[in-house]
C-alpha atoms as a PDB file:
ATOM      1  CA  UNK A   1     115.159 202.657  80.182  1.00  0.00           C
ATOM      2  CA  UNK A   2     111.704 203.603  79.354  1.00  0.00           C
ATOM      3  CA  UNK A   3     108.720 200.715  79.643  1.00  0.00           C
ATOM      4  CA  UNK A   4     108.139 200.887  75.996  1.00  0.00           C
ATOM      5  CA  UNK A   5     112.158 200.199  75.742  1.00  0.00           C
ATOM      6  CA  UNK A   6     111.897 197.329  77.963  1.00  0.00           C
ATOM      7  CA  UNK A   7     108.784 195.807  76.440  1.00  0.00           C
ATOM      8  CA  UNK A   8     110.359 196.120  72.853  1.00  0.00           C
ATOM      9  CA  UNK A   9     113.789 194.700  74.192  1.00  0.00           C
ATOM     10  CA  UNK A  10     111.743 191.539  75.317  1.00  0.00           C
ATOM     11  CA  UNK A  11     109.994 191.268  72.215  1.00  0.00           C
ATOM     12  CA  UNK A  12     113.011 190.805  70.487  1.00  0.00           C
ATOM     13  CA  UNK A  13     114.387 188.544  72.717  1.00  0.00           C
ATOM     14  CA  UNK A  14     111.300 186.038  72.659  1.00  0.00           C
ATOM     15  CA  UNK A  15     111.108 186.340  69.215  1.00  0.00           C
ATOM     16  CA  UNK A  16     114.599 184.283  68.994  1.00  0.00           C
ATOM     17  CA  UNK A  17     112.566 181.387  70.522  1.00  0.00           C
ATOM     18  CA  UNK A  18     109.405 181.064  67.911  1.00  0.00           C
ATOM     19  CA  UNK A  19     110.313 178.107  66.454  1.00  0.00           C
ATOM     20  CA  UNK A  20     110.344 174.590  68.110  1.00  0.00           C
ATOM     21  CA  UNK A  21     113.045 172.889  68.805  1.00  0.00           C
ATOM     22  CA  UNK A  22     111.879 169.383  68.854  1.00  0.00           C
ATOM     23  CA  UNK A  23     109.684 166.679  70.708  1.00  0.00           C
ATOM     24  CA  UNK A  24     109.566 168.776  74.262  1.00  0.00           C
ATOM     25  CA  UNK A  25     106.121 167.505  74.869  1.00  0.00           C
ATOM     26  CA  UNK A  26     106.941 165.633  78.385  1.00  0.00           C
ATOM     27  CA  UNK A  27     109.217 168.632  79.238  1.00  0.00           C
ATOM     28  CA  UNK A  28     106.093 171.063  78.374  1.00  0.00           C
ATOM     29  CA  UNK A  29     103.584 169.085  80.852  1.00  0.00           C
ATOM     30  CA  UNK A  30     106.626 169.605  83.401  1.00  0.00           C
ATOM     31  CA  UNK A  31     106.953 173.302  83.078  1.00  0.00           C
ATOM     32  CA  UNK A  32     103.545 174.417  82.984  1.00  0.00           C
ATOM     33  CA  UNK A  33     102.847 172.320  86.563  1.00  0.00           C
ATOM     34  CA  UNK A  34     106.420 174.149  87.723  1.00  0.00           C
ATOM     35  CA  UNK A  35     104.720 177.911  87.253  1.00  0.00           C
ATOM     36  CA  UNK A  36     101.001 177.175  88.602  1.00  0.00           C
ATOM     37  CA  UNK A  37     101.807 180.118  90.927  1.00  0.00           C
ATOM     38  CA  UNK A  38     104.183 182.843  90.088  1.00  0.00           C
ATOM     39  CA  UNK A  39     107.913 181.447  89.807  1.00  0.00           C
ATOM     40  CA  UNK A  40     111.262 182.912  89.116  1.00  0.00           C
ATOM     41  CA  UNK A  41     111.859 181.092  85.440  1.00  0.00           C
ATOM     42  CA  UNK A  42     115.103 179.383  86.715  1.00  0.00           C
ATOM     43  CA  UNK A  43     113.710 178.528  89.640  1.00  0.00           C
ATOM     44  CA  UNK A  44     110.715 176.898  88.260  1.00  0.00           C
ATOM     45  CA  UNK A  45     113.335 175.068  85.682  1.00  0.00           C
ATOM     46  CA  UNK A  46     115.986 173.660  88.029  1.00  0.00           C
ATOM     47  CA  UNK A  47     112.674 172.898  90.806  1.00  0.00           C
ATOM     48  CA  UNK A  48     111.946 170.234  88.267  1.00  0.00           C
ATOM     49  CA  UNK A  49     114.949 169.229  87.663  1.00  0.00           C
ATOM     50  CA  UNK A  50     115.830 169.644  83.956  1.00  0.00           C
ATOM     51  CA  UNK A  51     118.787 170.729  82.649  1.00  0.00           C
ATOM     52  CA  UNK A  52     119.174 174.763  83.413  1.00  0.00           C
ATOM     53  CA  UNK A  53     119.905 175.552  79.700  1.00  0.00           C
ATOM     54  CA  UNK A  54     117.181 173.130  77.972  1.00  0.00           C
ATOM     55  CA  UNK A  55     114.556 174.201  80.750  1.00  0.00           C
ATOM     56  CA  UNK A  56     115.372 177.887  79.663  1.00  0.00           C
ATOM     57  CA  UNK A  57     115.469 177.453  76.240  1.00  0.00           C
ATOM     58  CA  UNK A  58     111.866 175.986  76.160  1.00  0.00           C
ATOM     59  CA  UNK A  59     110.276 178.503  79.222  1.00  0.00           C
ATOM     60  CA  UNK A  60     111.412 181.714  76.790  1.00  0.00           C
ATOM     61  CA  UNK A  61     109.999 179.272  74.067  1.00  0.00           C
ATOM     62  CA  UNK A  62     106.374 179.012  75.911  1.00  0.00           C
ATOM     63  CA  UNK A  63     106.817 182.700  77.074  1.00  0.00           C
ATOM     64  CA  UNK A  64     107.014 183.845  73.046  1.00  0.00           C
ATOM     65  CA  UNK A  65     104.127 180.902  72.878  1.00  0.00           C
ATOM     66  CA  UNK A  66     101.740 183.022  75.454  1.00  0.00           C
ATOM     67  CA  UNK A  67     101.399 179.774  77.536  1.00  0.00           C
ATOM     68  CA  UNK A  68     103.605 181.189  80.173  1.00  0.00           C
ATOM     69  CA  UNK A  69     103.097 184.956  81.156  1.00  0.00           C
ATOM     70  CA  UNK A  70     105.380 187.151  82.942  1.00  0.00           C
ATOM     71  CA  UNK A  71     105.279 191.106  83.440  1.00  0.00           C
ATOM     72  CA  UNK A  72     106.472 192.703  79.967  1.00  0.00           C
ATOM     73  CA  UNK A  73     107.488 196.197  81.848  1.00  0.00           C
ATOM     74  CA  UNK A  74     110.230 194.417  83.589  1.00  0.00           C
ATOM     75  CA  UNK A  75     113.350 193.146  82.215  1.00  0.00           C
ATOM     76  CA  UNK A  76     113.296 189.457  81.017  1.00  0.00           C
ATOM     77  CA  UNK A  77     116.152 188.310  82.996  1.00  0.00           C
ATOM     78  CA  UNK A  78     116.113 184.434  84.001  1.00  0.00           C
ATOM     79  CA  UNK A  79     114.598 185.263  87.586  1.00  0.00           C
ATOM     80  CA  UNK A  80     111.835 186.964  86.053  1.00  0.00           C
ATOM     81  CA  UNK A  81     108.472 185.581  87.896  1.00  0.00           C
ATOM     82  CA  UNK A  82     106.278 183.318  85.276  1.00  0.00           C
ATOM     83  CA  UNK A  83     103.167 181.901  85.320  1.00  0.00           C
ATOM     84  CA  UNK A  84     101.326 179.385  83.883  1.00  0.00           C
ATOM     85  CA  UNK A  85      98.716 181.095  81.331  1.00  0.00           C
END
């Protein structure tokens, strides 16, 4: 798959996750300490110790957000590396 395929295949993906999904505030502070440095997105989730489907839910969340960044030419699997924007 070309880059531009991959880019618009994440696109679409994070654009499932634009709308909040409730008070995640605490959870937020959490996250964005977990990917200071570059950090596989489940890693960084289950590192912190929150529940491996909620922690994903709101990392794609911030991803679509822009206040975590990852590498749009590579797929966004839930290893992807993430940082902290």
């Amino acid at each position: 798959m070309s880059r531009r395929g991959v880019r618009s295949r994440n696109l679409g993906w994070l654009a499932g996750y634009r709308f909040p999904a409730g008070d995640e505030e605490g959870q937020e502070r959490v996250l964005l300490e977990a990917f200071r440095a570059p950090t596989g997105l489940r890693a960084g989730v289950t590192a912190r110790e929150l529940d491996e489907l909620t922690g994903l839910d709101l990392a794609y969340r911030m991803l679509w957000q822009r206040r975590r960044l990852f590498d749009f030419t590579q797929p966004l699997l839930p290893d992807v590396a993430a940082w902290t924007a």
